[in-house]
C-alpha atoms as a PDB file:
ATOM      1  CA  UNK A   1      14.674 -44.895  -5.379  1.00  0.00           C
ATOM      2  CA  UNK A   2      16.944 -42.356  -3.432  1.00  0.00           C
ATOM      3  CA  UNK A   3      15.648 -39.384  -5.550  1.00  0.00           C
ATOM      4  CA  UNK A   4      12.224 -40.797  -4.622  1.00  0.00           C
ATOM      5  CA  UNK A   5      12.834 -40.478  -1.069  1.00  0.00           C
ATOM      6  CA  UNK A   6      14.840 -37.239  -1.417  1.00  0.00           C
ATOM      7  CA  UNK A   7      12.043 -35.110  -2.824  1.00  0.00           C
ATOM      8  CA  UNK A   8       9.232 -35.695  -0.421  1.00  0.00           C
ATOM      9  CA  UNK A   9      12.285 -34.325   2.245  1.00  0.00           C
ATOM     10  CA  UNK A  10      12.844 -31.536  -0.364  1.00  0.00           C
ATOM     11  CA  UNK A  11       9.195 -30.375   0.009  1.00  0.00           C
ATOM     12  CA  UNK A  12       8.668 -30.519   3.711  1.00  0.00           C
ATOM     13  CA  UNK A  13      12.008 -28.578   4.029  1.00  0.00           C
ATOM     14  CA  UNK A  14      10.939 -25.784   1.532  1.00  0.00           C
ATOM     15  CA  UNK A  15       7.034 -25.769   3.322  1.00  0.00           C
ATOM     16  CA  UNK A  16       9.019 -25.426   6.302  1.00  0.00           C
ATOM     17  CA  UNK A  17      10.839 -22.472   4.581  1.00  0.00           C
ATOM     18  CA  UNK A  18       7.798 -20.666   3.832  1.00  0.00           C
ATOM     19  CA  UNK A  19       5.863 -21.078   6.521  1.00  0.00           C
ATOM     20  CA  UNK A  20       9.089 -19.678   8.816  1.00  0.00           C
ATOM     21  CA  UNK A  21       9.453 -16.455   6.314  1.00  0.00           C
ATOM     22  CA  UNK A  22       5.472 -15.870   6.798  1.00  0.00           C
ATOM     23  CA  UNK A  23       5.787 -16.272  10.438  1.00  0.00           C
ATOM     24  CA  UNK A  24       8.817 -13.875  10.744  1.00  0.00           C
ATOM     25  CA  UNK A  25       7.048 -11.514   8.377  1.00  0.00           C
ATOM     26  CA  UNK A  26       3.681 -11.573  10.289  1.00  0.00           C
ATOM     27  CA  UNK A  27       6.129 -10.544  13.469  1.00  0.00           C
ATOM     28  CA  UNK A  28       7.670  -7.261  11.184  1.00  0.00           C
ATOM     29  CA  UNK A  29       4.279  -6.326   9.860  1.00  0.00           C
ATOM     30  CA  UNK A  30       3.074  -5.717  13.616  1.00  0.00           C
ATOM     31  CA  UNK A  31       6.363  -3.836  14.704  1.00  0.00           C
ATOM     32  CA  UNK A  32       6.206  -1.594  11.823  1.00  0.00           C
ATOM     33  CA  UNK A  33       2.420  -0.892  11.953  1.00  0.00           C
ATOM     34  CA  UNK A  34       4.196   0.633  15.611  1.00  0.00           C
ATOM     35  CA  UNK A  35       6.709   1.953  14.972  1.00  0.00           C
ATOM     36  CA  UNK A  36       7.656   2.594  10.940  1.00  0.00           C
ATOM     37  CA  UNK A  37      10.684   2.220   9.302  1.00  0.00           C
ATOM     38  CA  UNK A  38      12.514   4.706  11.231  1.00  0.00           C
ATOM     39  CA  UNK A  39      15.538   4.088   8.870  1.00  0.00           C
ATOM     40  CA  UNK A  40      16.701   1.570  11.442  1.00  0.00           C
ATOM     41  CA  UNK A  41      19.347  -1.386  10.797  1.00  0.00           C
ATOM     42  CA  UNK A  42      18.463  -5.007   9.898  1.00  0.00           C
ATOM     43  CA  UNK A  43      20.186  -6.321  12.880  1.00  0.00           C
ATOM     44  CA  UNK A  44      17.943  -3.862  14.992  1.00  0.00           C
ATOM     45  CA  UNK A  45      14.339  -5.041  13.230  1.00  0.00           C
ATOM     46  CA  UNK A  46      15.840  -8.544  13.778  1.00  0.00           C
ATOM     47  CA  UNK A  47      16.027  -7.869  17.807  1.00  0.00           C
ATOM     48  CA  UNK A  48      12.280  -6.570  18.020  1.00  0.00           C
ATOM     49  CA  UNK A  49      11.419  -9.311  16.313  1.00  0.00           C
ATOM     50  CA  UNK A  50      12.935 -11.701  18.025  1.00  0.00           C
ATOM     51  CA  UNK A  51      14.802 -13.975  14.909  1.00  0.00           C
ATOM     52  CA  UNK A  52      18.672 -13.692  14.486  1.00  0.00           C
ATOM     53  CA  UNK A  53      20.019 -11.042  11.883  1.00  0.00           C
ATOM     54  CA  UNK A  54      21.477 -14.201   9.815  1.00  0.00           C
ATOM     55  CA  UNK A  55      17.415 -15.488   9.540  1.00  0.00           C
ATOM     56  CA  UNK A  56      16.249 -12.109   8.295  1.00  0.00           C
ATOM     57  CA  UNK A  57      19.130 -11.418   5.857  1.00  0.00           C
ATOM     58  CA  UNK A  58      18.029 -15.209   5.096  1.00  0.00           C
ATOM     59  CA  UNK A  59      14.500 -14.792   4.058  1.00  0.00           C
ATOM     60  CA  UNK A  60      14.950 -11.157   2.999  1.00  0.00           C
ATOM     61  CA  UNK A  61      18.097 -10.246   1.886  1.00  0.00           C
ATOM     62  CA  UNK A  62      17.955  -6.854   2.176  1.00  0.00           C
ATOM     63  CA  UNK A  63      16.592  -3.774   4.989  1.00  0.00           C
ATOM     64  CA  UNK A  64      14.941  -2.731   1.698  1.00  0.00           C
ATOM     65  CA  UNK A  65      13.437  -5.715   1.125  1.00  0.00           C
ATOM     66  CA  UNK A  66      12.078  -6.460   4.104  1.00  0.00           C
ATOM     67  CA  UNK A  67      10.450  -3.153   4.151  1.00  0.00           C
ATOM     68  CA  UNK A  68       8.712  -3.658   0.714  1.00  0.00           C
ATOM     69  CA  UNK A  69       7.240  -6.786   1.800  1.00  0.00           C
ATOM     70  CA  UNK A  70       5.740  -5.795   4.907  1.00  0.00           C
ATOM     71  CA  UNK A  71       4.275  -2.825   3.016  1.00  0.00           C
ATOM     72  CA  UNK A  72       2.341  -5.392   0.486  1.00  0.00           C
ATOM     73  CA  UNK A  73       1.619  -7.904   2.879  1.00  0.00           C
ATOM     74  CA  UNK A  74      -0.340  -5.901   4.907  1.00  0.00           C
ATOM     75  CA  UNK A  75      -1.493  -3.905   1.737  1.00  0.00           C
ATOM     76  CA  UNK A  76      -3.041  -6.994   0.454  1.00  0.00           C
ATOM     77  CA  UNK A  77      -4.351  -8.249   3.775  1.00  0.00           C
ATOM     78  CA  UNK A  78      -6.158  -4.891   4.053  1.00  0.00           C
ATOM     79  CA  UNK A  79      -7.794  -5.300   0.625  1.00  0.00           C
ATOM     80  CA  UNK A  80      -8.620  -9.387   1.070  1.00  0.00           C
ATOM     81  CA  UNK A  81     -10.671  -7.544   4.590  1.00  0.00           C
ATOM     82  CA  UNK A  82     -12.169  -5.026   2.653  1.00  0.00           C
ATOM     83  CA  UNK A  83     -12.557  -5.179  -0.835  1.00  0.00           C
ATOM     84  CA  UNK A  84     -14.701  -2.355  -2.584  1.00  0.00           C
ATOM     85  CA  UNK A  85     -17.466  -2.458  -4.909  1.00  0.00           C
ATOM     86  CA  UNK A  86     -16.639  -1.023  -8.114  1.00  0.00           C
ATOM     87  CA  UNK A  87     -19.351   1.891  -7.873  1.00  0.00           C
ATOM     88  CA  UNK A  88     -17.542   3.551  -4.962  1.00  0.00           C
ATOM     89  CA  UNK A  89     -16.170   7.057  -6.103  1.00  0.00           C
ATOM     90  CA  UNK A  90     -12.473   6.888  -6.213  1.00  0.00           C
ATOM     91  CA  UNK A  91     -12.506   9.708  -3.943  1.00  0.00           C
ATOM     92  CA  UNK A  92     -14.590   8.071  -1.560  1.00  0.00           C
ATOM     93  CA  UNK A  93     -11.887   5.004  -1.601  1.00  0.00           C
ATOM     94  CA  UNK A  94      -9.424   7.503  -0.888  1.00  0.00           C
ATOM     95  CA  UNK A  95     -11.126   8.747   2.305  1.00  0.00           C
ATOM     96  CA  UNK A  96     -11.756   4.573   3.488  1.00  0.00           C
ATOM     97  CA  UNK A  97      -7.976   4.088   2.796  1.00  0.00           C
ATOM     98  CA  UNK A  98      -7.213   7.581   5.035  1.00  0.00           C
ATOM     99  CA  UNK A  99      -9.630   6.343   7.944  1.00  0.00           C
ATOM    100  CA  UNK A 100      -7.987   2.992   7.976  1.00  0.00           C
ATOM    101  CA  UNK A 101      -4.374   4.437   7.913  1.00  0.00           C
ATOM    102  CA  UNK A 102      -4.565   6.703  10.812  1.00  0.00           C
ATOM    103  CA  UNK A 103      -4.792   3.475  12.721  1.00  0.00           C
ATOM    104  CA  UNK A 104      -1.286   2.394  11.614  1.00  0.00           C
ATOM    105  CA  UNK A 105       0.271   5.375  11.276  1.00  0.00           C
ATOM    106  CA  UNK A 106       3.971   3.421  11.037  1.00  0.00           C
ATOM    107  CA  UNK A 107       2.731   1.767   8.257  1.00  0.00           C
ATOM    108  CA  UNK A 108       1.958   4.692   7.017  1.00  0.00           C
ATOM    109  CA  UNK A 109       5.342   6.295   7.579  1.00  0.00           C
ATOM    110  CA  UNK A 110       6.853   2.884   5.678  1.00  0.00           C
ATOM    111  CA  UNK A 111       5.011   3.820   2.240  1.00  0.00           C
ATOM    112  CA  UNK A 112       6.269   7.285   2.237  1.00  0.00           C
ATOM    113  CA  UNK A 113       9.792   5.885   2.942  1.00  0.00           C
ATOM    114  CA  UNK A 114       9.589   3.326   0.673  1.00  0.00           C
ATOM    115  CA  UNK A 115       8.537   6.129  -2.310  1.00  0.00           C
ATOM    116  CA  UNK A 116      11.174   8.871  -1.272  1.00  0.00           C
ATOM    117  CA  UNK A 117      13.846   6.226  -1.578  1.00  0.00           C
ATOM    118  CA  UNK A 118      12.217   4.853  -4.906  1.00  0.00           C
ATOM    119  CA  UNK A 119      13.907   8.642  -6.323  1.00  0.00           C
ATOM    120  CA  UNK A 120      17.548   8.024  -5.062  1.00  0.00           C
ATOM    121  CA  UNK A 121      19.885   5.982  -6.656  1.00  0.00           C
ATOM    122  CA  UNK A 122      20.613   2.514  -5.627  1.00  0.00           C
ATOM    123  CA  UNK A 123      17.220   1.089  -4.296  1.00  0.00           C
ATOM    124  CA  UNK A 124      16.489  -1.263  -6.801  1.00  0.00           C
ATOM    125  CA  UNK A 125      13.701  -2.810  -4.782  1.00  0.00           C
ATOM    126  CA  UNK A 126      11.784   0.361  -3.498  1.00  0.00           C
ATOM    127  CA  UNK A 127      11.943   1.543  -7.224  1.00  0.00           C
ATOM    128  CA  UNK A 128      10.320  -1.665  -8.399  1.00  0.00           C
ATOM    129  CA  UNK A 129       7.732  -1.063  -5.742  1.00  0.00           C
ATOM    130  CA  UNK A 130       6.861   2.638  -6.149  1.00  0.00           C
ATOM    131  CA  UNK A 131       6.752   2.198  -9.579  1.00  0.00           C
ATOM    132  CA  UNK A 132       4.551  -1.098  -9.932  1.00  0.00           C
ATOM    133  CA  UNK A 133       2.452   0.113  -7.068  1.00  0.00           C
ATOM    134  CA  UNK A 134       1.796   3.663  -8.837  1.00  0.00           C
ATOM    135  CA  UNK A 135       0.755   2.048 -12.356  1.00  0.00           C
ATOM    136  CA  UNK A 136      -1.627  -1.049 -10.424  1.00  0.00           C
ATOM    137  CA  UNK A 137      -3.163   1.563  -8.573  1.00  0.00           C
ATOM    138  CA  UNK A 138      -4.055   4.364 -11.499  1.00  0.00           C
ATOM    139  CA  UNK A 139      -5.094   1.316 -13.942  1.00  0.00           C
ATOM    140  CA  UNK A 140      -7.684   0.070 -10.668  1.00  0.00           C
ATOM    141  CA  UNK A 141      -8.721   4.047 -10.462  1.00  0.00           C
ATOM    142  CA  UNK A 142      -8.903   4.522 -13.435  1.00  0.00           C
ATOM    143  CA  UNK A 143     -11.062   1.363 -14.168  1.00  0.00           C
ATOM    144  CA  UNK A 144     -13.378   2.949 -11.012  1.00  0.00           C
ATOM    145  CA  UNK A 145     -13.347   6.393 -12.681  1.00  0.00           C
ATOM    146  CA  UNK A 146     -15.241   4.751 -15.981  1.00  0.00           C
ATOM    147  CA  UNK A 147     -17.865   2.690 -14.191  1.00  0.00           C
ATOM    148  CA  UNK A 148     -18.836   5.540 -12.290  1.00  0.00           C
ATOM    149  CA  UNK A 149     -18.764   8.225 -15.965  1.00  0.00           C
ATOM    150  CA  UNK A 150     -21.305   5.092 -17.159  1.00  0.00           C
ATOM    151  CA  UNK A 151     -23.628   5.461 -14.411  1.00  0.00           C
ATOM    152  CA  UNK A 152     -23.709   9.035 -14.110  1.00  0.00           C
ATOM    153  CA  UNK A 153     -22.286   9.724 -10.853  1.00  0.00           C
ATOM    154  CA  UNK A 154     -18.906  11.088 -12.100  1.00  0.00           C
ATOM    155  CA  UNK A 155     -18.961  13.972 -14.855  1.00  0.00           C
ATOM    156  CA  UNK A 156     -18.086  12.906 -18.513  1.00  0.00           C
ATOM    157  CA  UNK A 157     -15.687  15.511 -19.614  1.00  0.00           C
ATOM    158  CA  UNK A 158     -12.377  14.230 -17.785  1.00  0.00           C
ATOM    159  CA  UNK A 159     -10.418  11.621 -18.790  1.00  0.00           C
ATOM    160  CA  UNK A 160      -9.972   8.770 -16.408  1.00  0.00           C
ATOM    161  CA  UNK A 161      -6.422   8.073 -16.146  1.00  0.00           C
ATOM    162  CA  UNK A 162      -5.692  11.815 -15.309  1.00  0.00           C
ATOM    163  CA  UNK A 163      -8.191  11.823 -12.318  1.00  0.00           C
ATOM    164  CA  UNK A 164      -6.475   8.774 -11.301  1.00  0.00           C
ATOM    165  CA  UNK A 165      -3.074  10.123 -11.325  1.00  0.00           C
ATOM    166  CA  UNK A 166      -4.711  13.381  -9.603  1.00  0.00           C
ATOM    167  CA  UNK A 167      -6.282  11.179  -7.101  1.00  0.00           C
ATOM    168  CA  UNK A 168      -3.534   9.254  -6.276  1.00  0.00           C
ATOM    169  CA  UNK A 169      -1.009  12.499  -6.039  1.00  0.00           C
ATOM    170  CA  UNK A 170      -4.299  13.895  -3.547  1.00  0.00           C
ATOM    171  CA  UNK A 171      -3.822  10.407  -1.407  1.00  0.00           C
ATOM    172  CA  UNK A 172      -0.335  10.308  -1.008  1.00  0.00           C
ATOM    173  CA  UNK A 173      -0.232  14.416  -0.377  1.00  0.00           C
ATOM    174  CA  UNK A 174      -2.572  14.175   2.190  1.00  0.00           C
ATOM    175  CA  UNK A 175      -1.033  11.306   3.812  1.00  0.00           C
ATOM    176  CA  UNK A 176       1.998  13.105   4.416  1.00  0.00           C
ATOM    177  CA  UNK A 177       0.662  16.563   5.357  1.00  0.00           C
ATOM    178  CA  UNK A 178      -1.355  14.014   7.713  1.00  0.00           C
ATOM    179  CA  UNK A 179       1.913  12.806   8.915  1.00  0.00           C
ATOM    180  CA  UNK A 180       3.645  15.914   9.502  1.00  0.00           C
ATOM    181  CA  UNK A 181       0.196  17.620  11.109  1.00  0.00           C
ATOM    182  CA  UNK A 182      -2.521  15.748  12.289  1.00  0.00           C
ATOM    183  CA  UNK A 183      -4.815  19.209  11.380  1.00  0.00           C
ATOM    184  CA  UNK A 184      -4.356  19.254   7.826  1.00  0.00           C
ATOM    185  CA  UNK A 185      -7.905  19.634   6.566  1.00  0.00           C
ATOM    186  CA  UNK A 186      -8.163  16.065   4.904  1.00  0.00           C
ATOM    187  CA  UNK A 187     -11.670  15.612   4.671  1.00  0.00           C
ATOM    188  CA  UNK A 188     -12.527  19.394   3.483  1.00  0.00           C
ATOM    189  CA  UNK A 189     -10.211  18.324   0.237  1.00  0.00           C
ATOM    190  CA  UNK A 190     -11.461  15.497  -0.442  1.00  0.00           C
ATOM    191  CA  UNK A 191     -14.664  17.389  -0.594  1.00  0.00           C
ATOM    192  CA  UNK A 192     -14.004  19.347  -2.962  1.00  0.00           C
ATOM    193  CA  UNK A 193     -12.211  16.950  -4.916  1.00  0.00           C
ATOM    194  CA  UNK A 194     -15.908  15.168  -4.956  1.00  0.00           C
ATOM    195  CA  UNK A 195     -17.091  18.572  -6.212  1.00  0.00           C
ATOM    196  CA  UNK A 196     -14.650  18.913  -9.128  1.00  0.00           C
ATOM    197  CA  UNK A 197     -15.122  15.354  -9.915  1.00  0.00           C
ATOM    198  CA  UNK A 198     -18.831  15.519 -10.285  1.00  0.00           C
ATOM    199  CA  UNK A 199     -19.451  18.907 -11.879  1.00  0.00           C
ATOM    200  CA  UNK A 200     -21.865  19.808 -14.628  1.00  0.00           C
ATOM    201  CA  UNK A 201     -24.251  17.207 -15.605  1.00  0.00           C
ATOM    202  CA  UNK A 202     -24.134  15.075 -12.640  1.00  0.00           C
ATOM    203  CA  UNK A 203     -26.977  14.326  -9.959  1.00  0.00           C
ATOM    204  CA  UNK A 204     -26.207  16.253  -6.684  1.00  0.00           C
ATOM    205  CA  UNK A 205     -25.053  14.537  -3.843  1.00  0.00           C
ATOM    206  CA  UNK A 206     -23.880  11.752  -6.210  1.00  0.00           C
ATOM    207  CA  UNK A 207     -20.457  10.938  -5.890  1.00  0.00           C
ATOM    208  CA  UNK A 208     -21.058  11.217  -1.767  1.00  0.00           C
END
């Protein structure tokens, strides 16, 4: 009868658990779509946003961590807002996702620290990320690249999962010459990325 009575407690306590780590993540995802990662301390992120550096080591364990969750939370918020029909270009999805980040440019600043800290040694949790991120995202390209071969709006003759690696090396490129100058010519490249992508054979105008 006591175990009875135990687990009902058990399950309001660990609701109660998950709803906290949602709210204090829900707080981190708004100061870092401000400010970015800025390399900062736990303790510090803890003060802006507003829980004790005990709670966030709590629910996070890690500066690290922390960051990589914010990044997919809000990734996956953005795509549950948006989500794309297959037949848009993959270059075309690459100019949506640039118009949507230059309104959170710290977010923005979080993926590229997350990746350059994927390369050094000892961060387990941004390699995990950058590399699961990087394979979900060529396989989803890739997948966009062959439904638009089949209906004729992307040329033939190129193999989809190189023009999704090439597209995704295009995104994150441009996002960071974005970063470092707001003047980069974004749009004129993905132009011409259009252009190479449609070539011979396609109907003008086609992947626009």
């Amino acid at each position: 009868m006591a175990d009875d009575e135990q687990q009902p407690a058990l399950r309001g306590s660990y609701a109660k658990g998950i709803a906290r780590r949602q709210e204090i993540l829900d707080r981190a995802i708004e100061v870092f779509a401000k400010r970015g990662s800025d390399r900062t301390s736990l303790r510090a992120i803890a003060e802006e946003v507003g829980v004790t550096h005990a709670a966030l080591k709590h629910y996070f364990g890690s500066l690290e961590e922390l960051l990589v969750a914010v990044y997919r939370q809000s990734e996956e918020r953005g795509d549950d807002r948006h989500p794309v029909p297959l037949d848009v270009t993959p270059t075309e999805l690459v100019r949506r996702w640039s118009d949507a980040n230059h309104e959170v440019q710290g977010l923005v600043q979080l993926y590229s620290t997350l990746v350059a800290s994927a390369l050094e040694e000892g961060h387990p949790a941004a390699h995990a990320f950058a590399t699961e991120r990087f394979a979900r995202v060529r396989a989803e390209l890739a997948e966009r690249v062959r439904h638009n071969q089949s209906t004729g709006r992307l040329r033939p003759d190129v193999d989809p999962e190189a023009v999704a690696a090439l597209v995704v090396a295009a995104s994150d490129g441009l996002q960071t010459q974005w970063l470092l100058d707001q003047d980069a010519p974004q749009d004129a490249a993905l132009r011409l990325l259009d252009r190479l992508l449609t070539g011979p054979g396609t109907p003008p105008g086609a992947a626009g």
